[in-house]
PDB file of N, CA and C in Angstrom:
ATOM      1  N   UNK A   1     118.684 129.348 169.196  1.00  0.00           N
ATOM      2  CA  UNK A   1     118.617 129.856 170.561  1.00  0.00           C
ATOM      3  C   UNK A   1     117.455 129.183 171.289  1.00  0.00           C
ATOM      4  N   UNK A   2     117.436 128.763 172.500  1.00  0.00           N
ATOM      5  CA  UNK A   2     116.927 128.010 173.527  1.00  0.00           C
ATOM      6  C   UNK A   2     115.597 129.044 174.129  1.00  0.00           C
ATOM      7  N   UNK A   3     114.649 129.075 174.194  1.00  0.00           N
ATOM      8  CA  UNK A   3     113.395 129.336 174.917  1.00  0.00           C
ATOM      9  C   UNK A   3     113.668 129.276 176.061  1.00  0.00           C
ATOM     10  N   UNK A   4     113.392 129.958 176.805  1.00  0.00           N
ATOM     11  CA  UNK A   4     113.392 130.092 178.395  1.00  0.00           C
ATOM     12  C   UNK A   4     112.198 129.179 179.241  1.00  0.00           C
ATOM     13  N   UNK A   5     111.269 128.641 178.201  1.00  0.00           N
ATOM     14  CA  UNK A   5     110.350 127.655 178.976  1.00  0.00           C
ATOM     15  C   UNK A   5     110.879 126.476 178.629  1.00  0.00           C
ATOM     16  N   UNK A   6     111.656 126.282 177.264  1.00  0.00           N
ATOM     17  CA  UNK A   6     112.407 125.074 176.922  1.00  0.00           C
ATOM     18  C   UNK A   6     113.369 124.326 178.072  1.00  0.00           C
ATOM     19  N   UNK A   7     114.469 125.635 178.445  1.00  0.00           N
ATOM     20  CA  UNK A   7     115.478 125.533 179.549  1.00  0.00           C
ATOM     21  C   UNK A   7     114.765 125.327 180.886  1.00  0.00           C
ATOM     22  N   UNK A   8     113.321 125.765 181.332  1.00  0.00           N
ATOM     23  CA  UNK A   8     113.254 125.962 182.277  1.00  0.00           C
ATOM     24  C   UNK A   8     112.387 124.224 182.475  1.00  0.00           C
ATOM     25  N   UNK A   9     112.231 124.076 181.618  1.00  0.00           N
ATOM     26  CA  UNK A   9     111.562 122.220 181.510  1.00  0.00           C
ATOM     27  C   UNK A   9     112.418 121.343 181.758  1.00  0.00           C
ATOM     28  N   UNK A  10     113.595 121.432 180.930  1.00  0.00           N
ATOM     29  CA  UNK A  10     115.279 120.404 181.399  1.00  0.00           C
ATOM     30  C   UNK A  10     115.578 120.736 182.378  1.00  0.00           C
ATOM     31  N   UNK A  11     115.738 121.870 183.509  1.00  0.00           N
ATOM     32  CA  UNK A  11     115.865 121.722 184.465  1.00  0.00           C
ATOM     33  C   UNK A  11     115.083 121.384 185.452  1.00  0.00           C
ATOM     34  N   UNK A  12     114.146 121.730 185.167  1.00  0.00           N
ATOM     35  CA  UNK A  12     112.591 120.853 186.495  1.00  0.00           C
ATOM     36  C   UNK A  12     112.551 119.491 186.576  1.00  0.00           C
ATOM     37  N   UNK A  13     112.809 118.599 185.160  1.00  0.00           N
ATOM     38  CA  UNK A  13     112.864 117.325 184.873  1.00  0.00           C
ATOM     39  C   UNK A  13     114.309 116.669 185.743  1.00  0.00           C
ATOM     40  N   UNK A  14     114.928 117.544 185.680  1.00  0.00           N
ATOM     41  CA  UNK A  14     116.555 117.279 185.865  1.00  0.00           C
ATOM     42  C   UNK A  14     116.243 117.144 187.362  1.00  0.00           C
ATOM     43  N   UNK A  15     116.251 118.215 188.341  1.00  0.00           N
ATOM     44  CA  UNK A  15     115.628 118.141 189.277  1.00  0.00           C
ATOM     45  C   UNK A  15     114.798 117.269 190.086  1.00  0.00           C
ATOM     46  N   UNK A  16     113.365 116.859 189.351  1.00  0.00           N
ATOM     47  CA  UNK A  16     112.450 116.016 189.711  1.00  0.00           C
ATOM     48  C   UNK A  16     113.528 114.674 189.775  1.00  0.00           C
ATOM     49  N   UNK A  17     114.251 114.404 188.691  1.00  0.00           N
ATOM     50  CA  UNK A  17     114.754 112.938 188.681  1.00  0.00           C
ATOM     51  C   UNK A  17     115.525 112.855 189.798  1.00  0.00           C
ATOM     52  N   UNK A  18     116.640 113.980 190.096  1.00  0.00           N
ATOM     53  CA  UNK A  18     117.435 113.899 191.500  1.00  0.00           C
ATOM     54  C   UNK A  18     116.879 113.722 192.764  1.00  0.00           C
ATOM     55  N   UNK A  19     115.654 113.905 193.058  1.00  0.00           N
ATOM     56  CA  UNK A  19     115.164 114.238 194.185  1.00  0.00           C
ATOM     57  C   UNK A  19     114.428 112.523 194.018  1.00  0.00           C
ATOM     58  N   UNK A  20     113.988 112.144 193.198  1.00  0.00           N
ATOM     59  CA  UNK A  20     112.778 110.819 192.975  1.00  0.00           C
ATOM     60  C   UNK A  20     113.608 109.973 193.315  1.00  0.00           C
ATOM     61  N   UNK A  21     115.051 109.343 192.706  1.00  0.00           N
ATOM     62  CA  UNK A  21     116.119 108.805 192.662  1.00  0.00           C
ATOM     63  C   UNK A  21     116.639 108.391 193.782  1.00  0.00           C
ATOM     64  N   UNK A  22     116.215 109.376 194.890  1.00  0.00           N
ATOM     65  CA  UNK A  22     116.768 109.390 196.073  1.00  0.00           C
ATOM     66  C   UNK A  22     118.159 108.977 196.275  1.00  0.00           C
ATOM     67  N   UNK A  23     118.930 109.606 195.937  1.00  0.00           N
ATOM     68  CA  UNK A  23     120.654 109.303 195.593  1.00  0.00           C
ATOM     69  C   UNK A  23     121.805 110.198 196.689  1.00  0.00           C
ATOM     70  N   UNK A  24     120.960 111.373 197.294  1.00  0.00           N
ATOM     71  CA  UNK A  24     121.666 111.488 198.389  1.00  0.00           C
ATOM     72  C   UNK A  24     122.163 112.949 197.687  1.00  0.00           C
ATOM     73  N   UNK A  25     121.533 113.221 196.693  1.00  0.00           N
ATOM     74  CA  UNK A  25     121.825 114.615 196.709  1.00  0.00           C
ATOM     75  C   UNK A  25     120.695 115.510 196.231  1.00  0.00           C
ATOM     76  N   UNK A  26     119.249 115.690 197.196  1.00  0.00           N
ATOM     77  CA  UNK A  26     118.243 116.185 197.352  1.00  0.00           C
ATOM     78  C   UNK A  26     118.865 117.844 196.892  1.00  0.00           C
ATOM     79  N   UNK A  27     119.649 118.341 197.802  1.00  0.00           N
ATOM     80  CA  UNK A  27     120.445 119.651 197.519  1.00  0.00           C
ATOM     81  C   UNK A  27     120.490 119.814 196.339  1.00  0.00           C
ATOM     82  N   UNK A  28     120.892 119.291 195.833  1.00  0.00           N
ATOM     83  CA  UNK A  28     121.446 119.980 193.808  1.00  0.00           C
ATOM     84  C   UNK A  28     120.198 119.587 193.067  1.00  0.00           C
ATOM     85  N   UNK A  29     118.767 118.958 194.053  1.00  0.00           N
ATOM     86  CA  UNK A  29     117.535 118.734 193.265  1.00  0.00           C
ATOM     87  C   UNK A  29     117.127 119.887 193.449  1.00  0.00           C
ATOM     88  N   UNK A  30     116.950 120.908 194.466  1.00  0.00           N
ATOM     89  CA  UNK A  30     116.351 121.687 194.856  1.00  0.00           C
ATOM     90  C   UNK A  30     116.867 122.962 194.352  1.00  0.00           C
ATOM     91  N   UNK A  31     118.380 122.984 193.570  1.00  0.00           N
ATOM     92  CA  UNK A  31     119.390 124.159 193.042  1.00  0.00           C
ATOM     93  C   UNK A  31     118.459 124.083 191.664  1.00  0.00           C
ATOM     94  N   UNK A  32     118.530 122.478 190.699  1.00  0.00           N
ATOM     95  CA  UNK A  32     117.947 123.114 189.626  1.00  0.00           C
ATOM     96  C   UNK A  32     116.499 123.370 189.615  1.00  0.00           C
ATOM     97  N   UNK A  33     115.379 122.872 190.618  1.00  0.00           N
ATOM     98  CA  UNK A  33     114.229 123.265 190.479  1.00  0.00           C
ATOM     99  C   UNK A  33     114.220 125.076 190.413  1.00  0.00           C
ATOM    100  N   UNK A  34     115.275 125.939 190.982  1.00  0.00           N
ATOM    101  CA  UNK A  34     115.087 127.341 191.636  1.00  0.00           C
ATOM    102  C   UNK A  34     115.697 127.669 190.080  1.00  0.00           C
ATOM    103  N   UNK A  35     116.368 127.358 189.528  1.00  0.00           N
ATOM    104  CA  UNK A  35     117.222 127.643 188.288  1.00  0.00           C
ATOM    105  C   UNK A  35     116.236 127.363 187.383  1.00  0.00           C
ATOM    106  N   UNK A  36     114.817 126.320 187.050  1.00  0.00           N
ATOM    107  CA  UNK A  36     113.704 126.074 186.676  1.00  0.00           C
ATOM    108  C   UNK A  36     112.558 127.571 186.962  1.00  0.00           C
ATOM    109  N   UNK A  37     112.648 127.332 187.701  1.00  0.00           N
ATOM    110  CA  UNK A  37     111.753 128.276 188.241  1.00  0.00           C
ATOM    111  C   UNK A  37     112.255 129.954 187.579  1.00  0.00           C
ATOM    112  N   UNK A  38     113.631 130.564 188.032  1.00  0.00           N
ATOM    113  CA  UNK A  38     113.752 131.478 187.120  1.00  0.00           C
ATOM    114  C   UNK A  38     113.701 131.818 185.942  1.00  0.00           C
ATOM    115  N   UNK A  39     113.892 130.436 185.190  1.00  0.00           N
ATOM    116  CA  UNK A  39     113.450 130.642 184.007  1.00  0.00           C
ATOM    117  C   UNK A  39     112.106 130.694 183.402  1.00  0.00           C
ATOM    118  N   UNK A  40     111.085 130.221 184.141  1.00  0.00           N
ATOM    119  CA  UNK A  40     109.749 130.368 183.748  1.00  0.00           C
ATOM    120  C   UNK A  40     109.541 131.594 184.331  1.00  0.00           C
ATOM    121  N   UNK A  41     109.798 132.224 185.285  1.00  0.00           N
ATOM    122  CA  UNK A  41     109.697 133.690 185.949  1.00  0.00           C
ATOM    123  C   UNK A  41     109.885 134.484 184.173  1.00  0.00           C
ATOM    124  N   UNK A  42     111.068 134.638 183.630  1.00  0.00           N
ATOM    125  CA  UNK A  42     111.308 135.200 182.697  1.00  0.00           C
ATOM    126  C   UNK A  42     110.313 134.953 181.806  1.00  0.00           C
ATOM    127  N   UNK A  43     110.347 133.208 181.464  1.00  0.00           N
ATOM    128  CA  UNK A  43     109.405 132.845 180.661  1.00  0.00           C
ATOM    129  C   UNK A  43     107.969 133.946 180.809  1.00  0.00           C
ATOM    130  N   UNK A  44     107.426 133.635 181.950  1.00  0.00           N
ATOM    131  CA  UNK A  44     106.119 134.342 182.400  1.00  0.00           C
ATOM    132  C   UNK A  44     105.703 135.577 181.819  1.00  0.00           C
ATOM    133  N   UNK A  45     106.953 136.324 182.334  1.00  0.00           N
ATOM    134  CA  UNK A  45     107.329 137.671 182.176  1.00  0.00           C
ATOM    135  C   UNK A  45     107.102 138.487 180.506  1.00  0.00           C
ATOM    136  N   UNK A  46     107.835 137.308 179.826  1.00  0.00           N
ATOM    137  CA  UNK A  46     107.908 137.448 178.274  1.00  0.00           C
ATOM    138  C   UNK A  46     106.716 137.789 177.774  1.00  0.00           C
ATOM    139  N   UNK A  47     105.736 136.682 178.213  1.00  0.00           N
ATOM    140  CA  UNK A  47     104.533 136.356 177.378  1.00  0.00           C
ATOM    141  C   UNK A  47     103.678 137.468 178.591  1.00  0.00           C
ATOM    142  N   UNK A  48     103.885 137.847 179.296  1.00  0.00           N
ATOM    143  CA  UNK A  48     103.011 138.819 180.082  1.00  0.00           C
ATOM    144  C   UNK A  48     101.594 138.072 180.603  1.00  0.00           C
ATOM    145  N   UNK A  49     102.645 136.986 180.944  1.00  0.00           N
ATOM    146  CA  UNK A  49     101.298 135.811 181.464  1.00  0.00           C
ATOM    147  C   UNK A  49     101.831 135.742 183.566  1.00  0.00           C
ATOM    148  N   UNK A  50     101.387 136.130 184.207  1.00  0.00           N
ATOM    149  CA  UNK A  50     101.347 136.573 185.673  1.00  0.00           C
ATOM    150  C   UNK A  50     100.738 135.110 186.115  1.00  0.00           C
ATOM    151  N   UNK A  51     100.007 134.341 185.490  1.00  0.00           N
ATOM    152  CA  UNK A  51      99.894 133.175 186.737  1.00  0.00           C
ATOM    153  C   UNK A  51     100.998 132.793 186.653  1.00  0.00           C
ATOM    154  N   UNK A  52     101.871 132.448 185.419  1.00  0.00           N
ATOM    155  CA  UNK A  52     102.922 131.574 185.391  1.00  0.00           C
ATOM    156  C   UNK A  52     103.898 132.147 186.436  1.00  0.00           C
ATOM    157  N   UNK A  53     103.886 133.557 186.212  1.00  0.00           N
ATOM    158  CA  UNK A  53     105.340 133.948 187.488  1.00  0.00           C
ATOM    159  C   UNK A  53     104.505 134.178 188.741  1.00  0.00           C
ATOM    160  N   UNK A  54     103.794 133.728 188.877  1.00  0.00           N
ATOM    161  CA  UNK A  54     103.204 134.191 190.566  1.00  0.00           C
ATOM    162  C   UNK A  54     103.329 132.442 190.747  1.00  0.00           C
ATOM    163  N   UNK A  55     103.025 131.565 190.155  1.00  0.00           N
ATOM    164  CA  UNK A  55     103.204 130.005 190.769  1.00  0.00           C
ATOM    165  C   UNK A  55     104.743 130.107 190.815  1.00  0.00           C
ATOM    166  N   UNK A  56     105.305 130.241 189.712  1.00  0.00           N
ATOM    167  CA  UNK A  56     106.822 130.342 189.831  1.00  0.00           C
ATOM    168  C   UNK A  56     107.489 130.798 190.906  1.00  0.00           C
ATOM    169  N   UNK A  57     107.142 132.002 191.287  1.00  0.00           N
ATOM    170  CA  UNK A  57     107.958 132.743 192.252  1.00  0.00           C
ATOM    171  C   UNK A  57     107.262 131.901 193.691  1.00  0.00           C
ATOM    172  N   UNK A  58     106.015 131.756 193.592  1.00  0.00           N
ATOM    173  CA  UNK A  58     105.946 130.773 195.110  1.00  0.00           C
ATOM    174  C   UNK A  58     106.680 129.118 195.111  1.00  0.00           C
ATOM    175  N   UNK A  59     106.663 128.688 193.647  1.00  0.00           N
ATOM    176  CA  UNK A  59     107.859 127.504 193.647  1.00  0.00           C
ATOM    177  C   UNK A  59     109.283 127.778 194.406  1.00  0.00           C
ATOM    178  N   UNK A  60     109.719 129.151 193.807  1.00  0.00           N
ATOM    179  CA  UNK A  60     111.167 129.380 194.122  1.00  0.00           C
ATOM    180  C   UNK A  60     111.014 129.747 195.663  1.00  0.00           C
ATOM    181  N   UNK A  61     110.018 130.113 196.306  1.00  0.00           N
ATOM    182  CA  UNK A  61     110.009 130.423 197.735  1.00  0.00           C
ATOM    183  C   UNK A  61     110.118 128.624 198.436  1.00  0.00           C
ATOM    184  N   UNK A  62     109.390 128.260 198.007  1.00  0.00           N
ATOM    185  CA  UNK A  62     109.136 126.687 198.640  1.00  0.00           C
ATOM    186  C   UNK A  62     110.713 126.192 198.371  1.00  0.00           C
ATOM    187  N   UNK A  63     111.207 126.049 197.171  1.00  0.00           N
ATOM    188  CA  UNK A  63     112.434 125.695 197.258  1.00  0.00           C
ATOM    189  C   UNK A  63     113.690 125.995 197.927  1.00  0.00           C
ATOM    190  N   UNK A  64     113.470 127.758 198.140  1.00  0.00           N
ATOM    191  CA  UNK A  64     114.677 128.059 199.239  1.00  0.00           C
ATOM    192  C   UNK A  64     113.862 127.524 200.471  1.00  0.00           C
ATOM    193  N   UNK A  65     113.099 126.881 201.075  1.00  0.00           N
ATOM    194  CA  UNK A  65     112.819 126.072 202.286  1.00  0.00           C
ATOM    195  C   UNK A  65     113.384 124.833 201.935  1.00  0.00           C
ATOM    196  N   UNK A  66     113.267 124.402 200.916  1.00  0.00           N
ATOM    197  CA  UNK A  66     113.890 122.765 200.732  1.00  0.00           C
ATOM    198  C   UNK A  66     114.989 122.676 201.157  1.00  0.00           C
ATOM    199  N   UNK A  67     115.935 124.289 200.141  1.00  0.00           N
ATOM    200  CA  UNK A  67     117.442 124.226 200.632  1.00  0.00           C
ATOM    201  C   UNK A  67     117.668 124.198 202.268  1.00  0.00           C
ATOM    202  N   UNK A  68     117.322 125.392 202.654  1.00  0.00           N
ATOM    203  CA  UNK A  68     117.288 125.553 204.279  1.00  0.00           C
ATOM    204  C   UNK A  68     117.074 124.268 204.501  1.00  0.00           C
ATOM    205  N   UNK A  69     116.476 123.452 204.568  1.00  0.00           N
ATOM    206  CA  UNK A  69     116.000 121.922 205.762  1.00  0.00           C
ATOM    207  C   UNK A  69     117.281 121.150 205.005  1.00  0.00           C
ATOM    208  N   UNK A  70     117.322 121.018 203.838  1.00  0.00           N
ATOM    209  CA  UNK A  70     118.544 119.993 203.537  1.00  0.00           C
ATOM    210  C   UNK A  70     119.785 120.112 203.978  1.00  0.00           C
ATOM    211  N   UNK A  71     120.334 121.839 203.992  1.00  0.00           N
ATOM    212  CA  UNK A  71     121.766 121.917 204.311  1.00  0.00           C
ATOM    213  C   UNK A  71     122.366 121.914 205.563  1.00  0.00           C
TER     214      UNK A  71
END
């Protein structure tokens, strides 16, 4: 079984590469960074570590702005 900081690393990476790439689909960079981000929220949560979900949850705020300006 997969770690929730494990999953939440392949998708940030996944992400970062879509958006760096510049390939024309910034949008589905910004879907898995928020899908990243929930999972370190959990992650956070687990370990009862609060910086991690307080950066997290202001990641996932910044990212629903990414979406908004892209779509």
């Amino acid at each position: 079984m997969f770690k929730s900081d494990f999953i939440g690393t392949i998708f940030g990476i996944i992400g970062a590469l879509i958006i760096a790439l510049n390939i024309g689909y910034n949008l589905l960079g910004f879907v898995f960074f928020i899908i990243s981000n929930i999972f370190y929220i959990r992650f956070g949560l687990s370990i009862k570590n609060y910086n991690i979900v307080i950066l997290n949850l202001v990641f996932f705020l910044i990212n629903l702005i990414g979406i908004y300006f892209y779509s």
